[in-house]
Protein backbone atom coordinates (compact mmCIF):
# COMPACT_ATOMS: atom_id res chain seq x y z
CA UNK A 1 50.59 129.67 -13.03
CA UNK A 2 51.12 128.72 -9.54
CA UNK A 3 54.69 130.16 -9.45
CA UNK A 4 53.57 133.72 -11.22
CA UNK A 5 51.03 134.13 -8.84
CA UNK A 6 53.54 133.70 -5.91
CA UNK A 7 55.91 135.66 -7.63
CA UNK A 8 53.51 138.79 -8.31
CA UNK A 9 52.37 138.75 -4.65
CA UNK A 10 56.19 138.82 -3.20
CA UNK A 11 57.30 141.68 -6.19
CA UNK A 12 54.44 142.96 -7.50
CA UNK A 13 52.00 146.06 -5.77
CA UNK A 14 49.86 144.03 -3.42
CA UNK A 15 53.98 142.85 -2.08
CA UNK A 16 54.49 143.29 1.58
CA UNK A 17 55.61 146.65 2.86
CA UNK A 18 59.01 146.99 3.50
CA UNK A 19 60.69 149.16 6.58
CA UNK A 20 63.85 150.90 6.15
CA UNK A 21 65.68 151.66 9.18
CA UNK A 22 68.51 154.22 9.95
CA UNK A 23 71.67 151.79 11.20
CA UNK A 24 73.30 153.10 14.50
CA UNK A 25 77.23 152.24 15.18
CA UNK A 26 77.97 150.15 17.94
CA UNK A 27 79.27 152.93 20.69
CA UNK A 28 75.88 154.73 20.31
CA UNK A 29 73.78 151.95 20.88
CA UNK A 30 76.20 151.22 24.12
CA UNK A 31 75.41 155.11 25.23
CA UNK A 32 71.89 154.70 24.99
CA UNK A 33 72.32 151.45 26.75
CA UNK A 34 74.22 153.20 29.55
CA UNK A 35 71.85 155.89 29.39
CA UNK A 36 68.62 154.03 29.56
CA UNK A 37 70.95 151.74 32.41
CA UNK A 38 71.71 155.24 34.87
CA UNK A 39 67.78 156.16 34.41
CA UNK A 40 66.74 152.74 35.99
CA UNK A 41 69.42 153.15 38.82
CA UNK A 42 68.37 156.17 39.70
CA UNK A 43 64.71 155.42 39.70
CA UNK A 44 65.68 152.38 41.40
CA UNK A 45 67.79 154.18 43.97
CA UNK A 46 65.04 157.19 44.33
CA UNK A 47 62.55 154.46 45.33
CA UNK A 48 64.92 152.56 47.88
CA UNK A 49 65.33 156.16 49.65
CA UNK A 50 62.02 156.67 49.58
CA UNK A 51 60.70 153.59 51.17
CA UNK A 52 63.73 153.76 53.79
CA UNK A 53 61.98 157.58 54.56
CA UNK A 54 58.72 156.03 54.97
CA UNK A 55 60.23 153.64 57.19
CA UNK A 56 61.56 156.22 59.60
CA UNK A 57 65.02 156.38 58.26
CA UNK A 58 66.90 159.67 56.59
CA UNK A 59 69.60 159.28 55.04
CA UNK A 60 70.85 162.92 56.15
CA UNK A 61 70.49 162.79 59.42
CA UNK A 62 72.44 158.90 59.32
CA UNK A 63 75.14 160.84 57.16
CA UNK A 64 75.16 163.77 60.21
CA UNK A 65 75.01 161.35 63.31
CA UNK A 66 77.98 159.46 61.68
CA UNK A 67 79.88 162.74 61.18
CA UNK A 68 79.14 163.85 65.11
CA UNK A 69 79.98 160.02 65.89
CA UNK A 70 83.60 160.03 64.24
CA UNK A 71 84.08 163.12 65.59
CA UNK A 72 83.21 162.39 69.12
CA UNK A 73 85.58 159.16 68.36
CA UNK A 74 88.00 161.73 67.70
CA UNK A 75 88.08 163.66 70.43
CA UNK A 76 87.66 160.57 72.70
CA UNK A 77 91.19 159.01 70.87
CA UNK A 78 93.03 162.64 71.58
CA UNK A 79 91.94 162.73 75.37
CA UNK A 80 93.04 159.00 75.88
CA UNK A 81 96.11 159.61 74.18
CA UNK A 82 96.59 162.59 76.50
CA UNK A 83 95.60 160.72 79.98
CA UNK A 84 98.05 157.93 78.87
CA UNK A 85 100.55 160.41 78.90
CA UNK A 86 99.61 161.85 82.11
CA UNK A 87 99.74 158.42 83.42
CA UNK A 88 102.91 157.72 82.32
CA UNK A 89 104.46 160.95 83.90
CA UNK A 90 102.49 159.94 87.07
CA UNK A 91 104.73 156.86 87.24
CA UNK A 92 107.91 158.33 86.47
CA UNK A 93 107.17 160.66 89.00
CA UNK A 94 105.76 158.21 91.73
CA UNK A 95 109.23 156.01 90.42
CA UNK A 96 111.55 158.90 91.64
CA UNK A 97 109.34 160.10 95.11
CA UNK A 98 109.72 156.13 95.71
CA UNK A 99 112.96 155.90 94.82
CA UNK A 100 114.17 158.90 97.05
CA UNK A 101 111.89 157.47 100.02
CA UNK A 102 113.70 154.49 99.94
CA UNK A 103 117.02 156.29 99.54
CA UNK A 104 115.80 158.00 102.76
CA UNK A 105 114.63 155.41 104.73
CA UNK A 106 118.03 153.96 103.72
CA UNK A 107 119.79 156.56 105.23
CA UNK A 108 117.50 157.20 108.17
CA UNK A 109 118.30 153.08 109.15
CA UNK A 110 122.22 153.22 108.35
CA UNK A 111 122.02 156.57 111.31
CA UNK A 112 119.64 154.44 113.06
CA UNK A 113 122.31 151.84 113.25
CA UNK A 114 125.43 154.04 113.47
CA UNK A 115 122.89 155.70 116.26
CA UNK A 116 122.87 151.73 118.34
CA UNK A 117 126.93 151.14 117.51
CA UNK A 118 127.79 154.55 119.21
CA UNK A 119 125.36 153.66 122.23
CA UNK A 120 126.91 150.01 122.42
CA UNK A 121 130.60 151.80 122.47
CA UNK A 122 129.11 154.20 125.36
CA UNK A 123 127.87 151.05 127.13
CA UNK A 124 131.47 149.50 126.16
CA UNK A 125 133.83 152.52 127.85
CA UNK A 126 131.26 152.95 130.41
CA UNK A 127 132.04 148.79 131.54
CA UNK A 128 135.45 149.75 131.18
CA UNK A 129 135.44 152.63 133.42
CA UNK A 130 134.02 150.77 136.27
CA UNK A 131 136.16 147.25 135.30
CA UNK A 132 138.44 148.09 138.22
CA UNK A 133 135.88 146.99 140.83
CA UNK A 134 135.88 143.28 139.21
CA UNK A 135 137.54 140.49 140.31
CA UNK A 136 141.05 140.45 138.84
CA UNK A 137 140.57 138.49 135.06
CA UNK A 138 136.85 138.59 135.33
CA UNK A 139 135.50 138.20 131.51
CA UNK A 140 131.98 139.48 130.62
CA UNK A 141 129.62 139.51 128.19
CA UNK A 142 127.56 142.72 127.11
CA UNK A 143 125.02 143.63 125.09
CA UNK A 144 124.55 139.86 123.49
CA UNK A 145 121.69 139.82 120.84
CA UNK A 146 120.28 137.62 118.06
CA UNK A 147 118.14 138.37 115.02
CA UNK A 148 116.69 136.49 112.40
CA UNK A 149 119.08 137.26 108.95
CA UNK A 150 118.19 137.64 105.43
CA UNK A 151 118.18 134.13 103.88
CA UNK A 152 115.72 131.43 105.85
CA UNK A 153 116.97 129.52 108.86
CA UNK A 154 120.13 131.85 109.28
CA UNK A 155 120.22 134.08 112.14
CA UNK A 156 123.17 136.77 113.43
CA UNK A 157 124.15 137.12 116.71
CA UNK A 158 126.81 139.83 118.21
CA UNK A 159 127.95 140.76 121.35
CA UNK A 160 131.04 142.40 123.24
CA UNK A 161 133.57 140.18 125.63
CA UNK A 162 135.57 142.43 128.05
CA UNK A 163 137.98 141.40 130.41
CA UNK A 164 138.72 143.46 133.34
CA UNK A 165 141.75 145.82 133.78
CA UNK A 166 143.47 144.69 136.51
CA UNK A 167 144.08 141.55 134.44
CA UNK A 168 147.14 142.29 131.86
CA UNK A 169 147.91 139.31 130.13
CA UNK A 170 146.08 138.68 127.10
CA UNK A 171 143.20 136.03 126.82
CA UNK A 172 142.98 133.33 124.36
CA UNK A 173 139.61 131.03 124.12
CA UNK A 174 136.73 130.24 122.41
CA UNK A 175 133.18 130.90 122.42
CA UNK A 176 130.36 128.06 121.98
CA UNK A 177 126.30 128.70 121.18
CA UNK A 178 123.94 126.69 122.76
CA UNK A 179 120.85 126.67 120.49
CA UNK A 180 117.33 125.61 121.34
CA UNK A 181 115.39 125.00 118.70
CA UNK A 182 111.87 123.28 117.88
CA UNK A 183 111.66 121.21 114.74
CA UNK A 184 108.56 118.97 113.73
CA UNK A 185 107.43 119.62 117.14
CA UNK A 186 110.28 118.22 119.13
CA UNK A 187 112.15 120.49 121.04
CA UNK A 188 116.34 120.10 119.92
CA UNK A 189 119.61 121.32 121.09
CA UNK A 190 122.32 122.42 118.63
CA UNK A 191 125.78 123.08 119.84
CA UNK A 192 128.25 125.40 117.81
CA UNK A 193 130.50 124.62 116.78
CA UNK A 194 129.89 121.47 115.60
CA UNK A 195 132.96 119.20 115.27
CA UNK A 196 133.69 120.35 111.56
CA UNK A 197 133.39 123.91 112.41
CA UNK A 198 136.66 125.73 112.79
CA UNK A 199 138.19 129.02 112.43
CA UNK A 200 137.95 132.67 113.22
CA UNK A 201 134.22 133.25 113.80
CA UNK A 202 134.66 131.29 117.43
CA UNK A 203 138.29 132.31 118.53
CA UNK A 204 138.85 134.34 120.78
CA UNK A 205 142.46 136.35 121.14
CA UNK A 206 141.78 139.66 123.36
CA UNK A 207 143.74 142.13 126.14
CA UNK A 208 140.76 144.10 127.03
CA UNK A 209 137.76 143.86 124.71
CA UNK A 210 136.55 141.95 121.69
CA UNK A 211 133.62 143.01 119.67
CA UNK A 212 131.55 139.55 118.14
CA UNK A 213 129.50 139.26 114.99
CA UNK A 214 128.64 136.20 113.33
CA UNK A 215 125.64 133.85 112.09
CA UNK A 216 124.37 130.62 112.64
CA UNK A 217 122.21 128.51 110.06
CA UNK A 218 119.57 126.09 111.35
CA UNK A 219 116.57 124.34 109.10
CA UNK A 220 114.55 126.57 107.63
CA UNK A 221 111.56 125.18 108.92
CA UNK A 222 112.69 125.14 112.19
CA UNK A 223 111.58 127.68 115.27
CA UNK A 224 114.84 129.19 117.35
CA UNK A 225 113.30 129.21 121.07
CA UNK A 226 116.55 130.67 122.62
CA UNK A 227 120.66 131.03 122.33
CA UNK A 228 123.40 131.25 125.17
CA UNK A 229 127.02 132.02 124.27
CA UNK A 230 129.64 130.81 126.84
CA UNK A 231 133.10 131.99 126.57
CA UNK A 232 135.71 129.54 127.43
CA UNK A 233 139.30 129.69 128.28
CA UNK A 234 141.34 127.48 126.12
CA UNK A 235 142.51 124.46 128.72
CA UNK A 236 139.28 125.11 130.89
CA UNK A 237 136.23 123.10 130.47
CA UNK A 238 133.88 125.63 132.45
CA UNK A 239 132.80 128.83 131.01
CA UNK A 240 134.10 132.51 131.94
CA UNK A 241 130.83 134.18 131.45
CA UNK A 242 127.91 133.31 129.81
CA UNK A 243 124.62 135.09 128.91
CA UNK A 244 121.18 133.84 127.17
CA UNK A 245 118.29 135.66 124.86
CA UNK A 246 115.08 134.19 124.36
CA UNK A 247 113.99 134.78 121.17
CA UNK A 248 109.98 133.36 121.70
C-alpha cells in the first residue's frame, strides 16, 4: 500500500509539475554571454568616466592636450634637427675662416722673416762696404742672437762672421759658446763644444763672410741666463771676436 501511494503521488494527478524548456546550442549561449559581458563593460567603463569627470578630469580635453603636446614635440624635434644643422655649417665654416687665418698668419711670419733676412743682408753689405777701414784680417761678429726652439731645453742661435777685405787669404777656425745657465738654483757654465762634439755646426772655413745657424740643447728644467760665441783661429788659443746676449 505504501509503494502505490508513492507511486500515485510521483505519476498520478496530484504528481509534481514538470517544466519543459526550449534547449539553446552552445554558440548562442556564448553570444548572449558576450553580449550580457560588453553590457557590463560598458556600464562599467561609463561609470569609471563618470567618476574621473566628477573628479575634475575629461577625457577630451586629456585626448586634445596630448594631441597639442605631440605636436609641439614635433615641431620642437624639426627645429633641433634644423639648429644642429646650422651648427654644423657654423663649424665647417669657422674650420675654413680658421684655417685660412692660420694660412695667413703663416704667410704674414714667413715675409716677416724673409722681411729680417733681407735687413740682416743690408746690415751684412753695409759691414762690408765700410770693412776697408779695419785693421787688415780683423774678424767680426754681427747680428748674434739666441731664441728659445721648439722642443724644451733646445735653443738656436745665428749670427754672421766677416772678415775684412784687405785680408785675402781665407780663414779657417772654430767657434765655441759659452753658456750660463741656472739649474736647481746654482748658477753653471756649459762650454760647446763639449769634447764629443765635432763636425760642421762649429767649423769655420770663410774668405769674406760666413752666415751661422745652429742649436744648443741644455736640461729642460734649466734657465739660460746668457750666451757668448768666440771665434777662434785654428792654432790660436785667444779669440778673434767675440760677442754676448743676455737672454734674462
Amino acid at each position: 500500500m505504501t509503494v502505490l501511494r508513492t507511486l500515485k503521488r510521483r505519476y498520478g494527478i496530484a504528481a509534481p509539475r514538470v517544466a519543459v524548456h526550449t534547449h539553446l546550442p552552445w554558440y548562442q549561449r556564448w553570444a548572449a554571454a558576450a553580449i550580457v559581458l560588453a553590457v557590463v563593460l560598458g556600464l562599467a567603463w561609463l561609470t569609471y568616466d563618470f567618476g574621473r569627470s566628477l573628479a575634475g578630469f575629461h577625457s577630451g580635453e586629456a585626448a586634445a592636450a596630448q594631441a597639442r603636446l605631440e605636436g609641439e614635440l614635433a615641431r620642437l624635434q624639426e627645429e633641433n634637427a634644423e639648429l644642429r644643422d646650422q651648427l654644423a655649417a657654423n663649424e665647417r665654416k669657422m674650420q675654413i675662416e680658421s684655417s685660412t687665418q692660420g694660412n695667413l698668419a703663416g704667410q704674414l711670419q714667413a715675409l716677416s722673416d724673409e722681411n729680417a733676412l733681407l735687413k740682416e743682408d743690408l746690415a751684412f753689405f753695409q759691414t762690408l762696404m765700410t770693412s776697408s777701414n779695419d785693421a787688415p784680417g780683423e774678424i767680426r761678429i754681427n747680428r748674434f742672437r739666441v731664441r728659445p726652439d721648439a722642443l724644451p731645453g733646445e735653443y738656436r742661435y745665428q749670427f754672421l762672421v766677416v772678415q775684412s777685405r784687405s785680408r785675402s787669404k781665407e780663414f779657417q777656425g772654430r767657434l765655441q759658446l759659452v753658456v750660463d745657465l741656472v739649474q736647481d738654483g746654482r748658477p753653471q757654465v756649459l762650454l760647446l763644444p763639449r769634447a764629443e762634439d765635432k763636425g760642421e755646426p762649429y767649423a769655420l772655413v770663410f774668405k769674406f763672410y760666413q752666415r751661422i745657424e745652429g742649436t744648443f740643447t741644455v736640461p729642460a728644467e734649466a734657465k739660460v741666463t746668457r750666451v757668448q760665441v768666440r771665434v777662434l783661429e785654428n792654432g790660436i788659443d785667444m779669440p778673434r771676436s767675440s760677442q754676448t746676449v743676455n737672454l734674462s
